[in-house]
N, C-alpha and C. Protein backbone atom coordinates (compact mmCIF):
# COMPACT_ATOMS: atom_id res chain seq x y z
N UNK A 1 -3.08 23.37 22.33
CA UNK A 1 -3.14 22.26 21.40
C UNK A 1 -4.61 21.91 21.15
N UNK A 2 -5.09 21.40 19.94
CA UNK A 2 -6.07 21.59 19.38
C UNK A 2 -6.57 19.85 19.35
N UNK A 3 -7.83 19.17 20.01
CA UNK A 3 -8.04 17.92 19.54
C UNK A 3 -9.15 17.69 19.45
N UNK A 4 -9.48 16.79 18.29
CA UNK A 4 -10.93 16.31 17.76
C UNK A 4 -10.79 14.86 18.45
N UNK A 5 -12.16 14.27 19.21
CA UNK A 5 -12.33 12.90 19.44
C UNK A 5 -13.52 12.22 18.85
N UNK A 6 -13.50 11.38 17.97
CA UNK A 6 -14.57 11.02 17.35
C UNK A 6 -14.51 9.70 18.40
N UNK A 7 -15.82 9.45 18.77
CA UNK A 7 -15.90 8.02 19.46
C UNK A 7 -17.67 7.93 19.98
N UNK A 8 -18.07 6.82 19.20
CA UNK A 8 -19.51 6.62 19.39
C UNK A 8 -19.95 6.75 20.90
N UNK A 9 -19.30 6.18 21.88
CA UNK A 9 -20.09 5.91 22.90
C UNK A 9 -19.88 7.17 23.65
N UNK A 10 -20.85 7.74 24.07
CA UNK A 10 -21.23 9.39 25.06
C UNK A 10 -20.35 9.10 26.04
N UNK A 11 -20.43 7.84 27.24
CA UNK A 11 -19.55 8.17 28.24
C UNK A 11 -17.74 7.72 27.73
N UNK A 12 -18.29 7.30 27.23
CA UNK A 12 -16.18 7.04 26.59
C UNK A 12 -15.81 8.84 26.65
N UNK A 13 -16.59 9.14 25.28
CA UNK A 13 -16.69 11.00 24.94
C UNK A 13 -16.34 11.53 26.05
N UNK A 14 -17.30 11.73 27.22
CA UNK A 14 -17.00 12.43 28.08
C UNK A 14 -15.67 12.55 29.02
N UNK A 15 -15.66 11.28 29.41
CA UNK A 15 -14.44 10.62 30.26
C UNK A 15 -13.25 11.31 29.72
N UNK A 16 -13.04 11.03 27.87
CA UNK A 16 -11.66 11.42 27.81
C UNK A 16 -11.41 12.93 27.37
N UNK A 17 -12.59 13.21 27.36
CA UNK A 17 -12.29 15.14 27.52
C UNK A 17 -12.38 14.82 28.58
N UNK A 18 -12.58 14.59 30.14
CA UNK A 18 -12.71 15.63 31.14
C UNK A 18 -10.97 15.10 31.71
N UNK A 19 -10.58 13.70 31.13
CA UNK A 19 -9.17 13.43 31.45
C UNK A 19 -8.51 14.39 30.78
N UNK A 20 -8.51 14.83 29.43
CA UNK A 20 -7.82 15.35 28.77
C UNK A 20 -7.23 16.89 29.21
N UNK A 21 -8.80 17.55 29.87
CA UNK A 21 -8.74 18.77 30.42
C UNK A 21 -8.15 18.52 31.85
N UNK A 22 -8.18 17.61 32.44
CA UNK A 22 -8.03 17.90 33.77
C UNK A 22 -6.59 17.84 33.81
N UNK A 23 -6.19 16.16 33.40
CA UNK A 23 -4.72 15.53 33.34
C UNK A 23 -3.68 16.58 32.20
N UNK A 24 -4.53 16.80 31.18
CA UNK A 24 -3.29 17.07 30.18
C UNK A 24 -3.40 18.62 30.02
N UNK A 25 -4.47 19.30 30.05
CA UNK A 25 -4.30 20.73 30.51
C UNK A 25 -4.75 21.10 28.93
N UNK A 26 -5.45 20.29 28.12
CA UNK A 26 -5.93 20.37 27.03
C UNK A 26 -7.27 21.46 27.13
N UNK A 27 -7.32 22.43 26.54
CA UNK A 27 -8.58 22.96 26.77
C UNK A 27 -9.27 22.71 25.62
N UNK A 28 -8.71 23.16 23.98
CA UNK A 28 -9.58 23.02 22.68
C UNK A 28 -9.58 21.19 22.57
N UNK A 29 -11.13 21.10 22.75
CA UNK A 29 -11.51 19.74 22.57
C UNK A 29 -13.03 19.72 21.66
N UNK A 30 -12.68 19.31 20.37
CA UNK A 30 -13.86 18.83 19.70
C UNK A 30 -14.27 17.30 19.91
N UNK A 31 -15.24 17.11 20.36
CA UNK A 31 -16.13 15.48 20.18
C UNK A 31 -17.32 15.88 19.53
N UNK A 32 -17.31 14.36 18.75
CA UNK A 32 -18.12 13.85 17.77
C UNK A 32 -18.91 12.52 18.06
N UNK A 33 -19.83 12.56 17.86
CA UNK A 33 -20.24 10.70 17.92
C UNK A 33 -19.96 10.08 16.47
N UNK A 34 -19.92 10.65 15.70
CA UNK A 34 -19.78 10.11 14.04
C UNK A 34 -18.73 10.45 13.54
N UNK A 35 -17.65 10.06 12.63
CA UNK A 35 -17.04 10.22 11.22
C UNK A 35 -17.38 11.08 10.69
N UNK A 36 -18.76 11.30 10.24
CA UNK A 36 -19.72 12.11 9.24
C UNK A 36 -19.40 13.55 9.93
N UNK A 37 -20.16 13.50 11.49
CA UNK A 37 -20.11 14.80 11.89
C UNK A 37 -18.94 15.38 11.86
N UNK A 38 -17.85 14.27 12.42
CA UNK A 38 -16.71 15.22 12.07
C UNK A 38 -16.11 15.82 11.04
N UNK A 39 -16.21 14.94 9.64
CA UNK A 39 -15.95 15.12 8.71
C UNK A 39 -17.19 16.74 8.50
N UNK A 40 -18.03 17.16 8.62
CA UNK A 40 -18.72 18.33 8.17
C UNK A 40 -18.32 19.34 9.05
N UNK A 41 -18.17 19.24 10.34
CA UNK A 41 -18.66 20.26 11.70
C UNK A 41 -16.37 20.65 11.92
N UNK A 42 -16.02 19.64 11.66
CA UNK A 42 -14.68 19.59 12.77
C UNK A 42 -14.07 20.86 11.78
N UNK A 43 -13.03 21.68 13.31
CA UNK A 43 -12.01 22.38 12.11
C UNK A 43 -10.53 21.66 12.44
N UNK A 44 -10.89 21.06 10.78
CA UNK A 44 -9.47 20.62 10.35
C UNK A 44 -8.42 21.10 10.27
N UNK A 45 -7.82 22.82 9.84
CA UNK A 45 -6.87 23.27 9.48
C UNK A 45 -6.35 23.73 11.14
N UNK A 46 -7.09 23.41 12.64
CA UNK A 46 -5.88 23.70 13.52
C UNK A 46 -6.03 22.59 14.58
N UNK A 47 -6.48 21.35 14.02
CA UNK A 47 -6.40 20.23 14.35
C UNK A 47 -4.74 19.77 14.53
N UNK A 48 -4.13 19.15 16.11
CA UNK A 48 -2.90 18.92 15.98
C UNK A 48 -3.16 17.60 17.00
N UNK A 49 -4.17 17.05 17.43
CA UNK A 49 -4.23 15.60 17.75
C UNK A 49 -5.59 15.25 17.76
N UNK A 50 -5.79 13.76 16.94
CA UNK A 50 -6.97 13.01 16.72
C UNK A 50 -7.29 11.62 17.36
N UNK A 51 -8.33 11.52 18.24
CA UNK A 51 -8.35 10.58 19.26
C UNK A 51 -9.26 9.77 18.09
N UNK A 52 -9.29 8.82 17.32
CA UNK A 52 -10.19 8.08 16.43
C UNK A 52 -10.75 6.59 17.15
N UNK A 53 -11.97 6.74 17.41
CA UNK A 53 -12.54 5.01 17.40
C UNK A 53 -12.38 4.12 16.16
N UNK A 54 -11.07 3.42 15.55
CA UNK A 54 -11.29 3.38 14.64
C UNK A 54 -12.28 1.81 14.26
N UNK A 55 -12.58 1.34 15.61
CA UNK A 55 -14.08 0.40 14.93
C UNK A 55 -14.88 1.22 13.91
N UNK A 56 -14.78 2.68 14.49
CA UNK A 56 -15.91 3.43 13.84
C UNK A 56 -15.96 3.55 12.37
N UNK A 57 -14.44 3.21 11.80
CA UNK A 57 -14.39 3.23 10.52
C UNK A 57 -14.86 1.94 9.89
N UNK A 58 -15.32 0.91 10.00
CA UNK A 58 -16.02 -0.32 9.52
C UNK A 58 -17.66 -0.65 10.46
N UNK A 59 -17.61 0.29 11.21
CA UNK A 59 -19.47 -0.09 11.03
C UNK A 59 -20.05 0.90 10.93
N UNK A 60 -19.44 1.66 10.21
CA UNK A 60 -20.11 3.13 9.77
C UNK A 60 -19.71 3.20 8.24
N UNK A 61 -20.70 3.99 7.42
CA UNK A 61 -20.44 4.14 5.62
C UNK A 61 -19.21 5.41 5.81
N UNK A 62 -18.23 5.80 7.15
CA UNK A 62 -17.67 6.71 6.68
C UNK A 62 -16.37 6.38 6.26
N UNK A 63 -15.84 5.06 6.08
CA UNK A 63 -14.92 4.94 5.74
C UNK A 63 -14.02 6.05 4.77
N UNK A 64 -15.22 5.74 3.26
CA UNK A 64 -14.21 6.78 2.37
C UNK A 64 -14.28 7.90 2.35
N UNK A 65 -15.18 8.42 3.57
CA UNK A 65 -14.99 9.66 3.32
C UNK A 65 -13.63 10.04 4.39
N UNK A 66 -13.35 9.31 5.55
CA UNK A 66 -12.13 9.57 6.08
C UNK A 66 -10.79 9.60 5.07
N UNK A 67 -11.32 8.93 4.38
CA UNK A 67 -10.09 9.08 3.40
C UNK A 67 -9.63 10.23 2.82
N UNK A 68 -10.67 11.41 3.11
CA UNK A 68 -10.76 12.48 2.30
C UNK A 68 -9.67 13.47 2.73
N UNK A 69 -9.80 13.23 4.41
CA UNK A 69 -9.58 14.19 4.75
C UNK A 69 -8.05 13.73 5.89
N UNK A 70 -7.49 12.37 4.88
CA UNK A 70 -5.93 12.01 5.09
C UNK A 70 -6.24 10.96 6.16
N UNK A 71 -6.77 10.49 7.08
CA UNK A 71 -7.35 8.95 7.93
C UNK A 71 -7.46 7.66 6.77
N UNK A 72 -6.55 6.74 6.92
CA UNK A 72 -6.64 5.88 6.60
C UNK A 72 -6.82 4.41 7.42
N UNK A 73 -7.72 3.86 6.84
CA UNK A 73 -8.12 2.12 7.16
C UNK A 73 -7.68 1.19 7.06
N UNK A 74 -6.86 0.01 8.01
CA UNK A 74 -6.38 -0.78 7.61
C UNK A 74 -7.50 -1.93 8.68
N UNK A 75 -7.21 -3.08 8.17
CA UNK A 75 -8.81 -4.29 8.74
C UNK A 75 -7.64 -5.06 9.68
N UNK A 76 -8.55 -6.11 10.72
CA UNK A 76 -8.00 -6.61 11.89
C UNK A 76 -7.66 -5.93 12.76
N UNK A 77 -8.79 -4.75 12.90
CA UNK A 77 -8.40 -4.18 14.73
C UNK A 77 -9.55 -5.15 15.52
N UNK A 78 -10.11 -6.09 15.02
CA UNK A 78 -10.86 -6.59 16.41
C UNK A 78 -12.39 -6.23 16.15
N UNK A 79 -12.93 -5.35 15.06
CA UNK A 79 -14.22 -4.84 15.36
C UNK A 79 -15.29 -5.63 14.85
N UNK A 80 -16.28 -5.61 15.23
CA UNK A 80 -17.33 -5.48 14.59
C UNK A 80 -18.16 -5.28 13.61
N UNK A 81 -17.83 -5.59 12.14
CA UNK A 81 -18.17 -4.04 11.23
C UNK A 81 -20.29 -4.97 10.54
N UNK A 82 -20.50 -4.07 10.68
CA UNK A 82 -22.23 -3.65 10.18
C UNK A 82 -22.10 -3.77 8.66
């Protein structure tokens, strides 16, 4: 099984790949610190689970571009937005 984790903070990142690999036996793990990067770098077509920070979608300009690529935004998770 195939998963992308976008999530700003490095040790969050790390933590839940090394849970992911250890606990869930996940080996294909993409992390990202950005939206952006993922949106350029990630492969989408064998993507089958997405771990999203979705603060990340309101204090970052990547909102519309998540939109692009089927992630949608809805407001009142609690964040922060820049």
């Amino acid at each position: 099984m195939n998963i992308i984790i976008i999530e700003n903070n490095s040790l969050t990142r790390e933590v839940l790949q090394l849970l992911l690999r250890k606990e869930g036996g996940f080996e294909n793990i993409e992390t990202y610190a950005t939206a952006n990067e993922a949106i350029n770098e990630a492969n989408w077509h064998s993507t089958e689970i997405l771990l999203l920070d979705v603060c990340l979608l309101y204090t970052s300009d990547a909102a519309d571009e998540m939109s692009e690529v089927g992630v949608a935004g809805g407001g009142g998770w609690g964040c922060r937005g820049g």
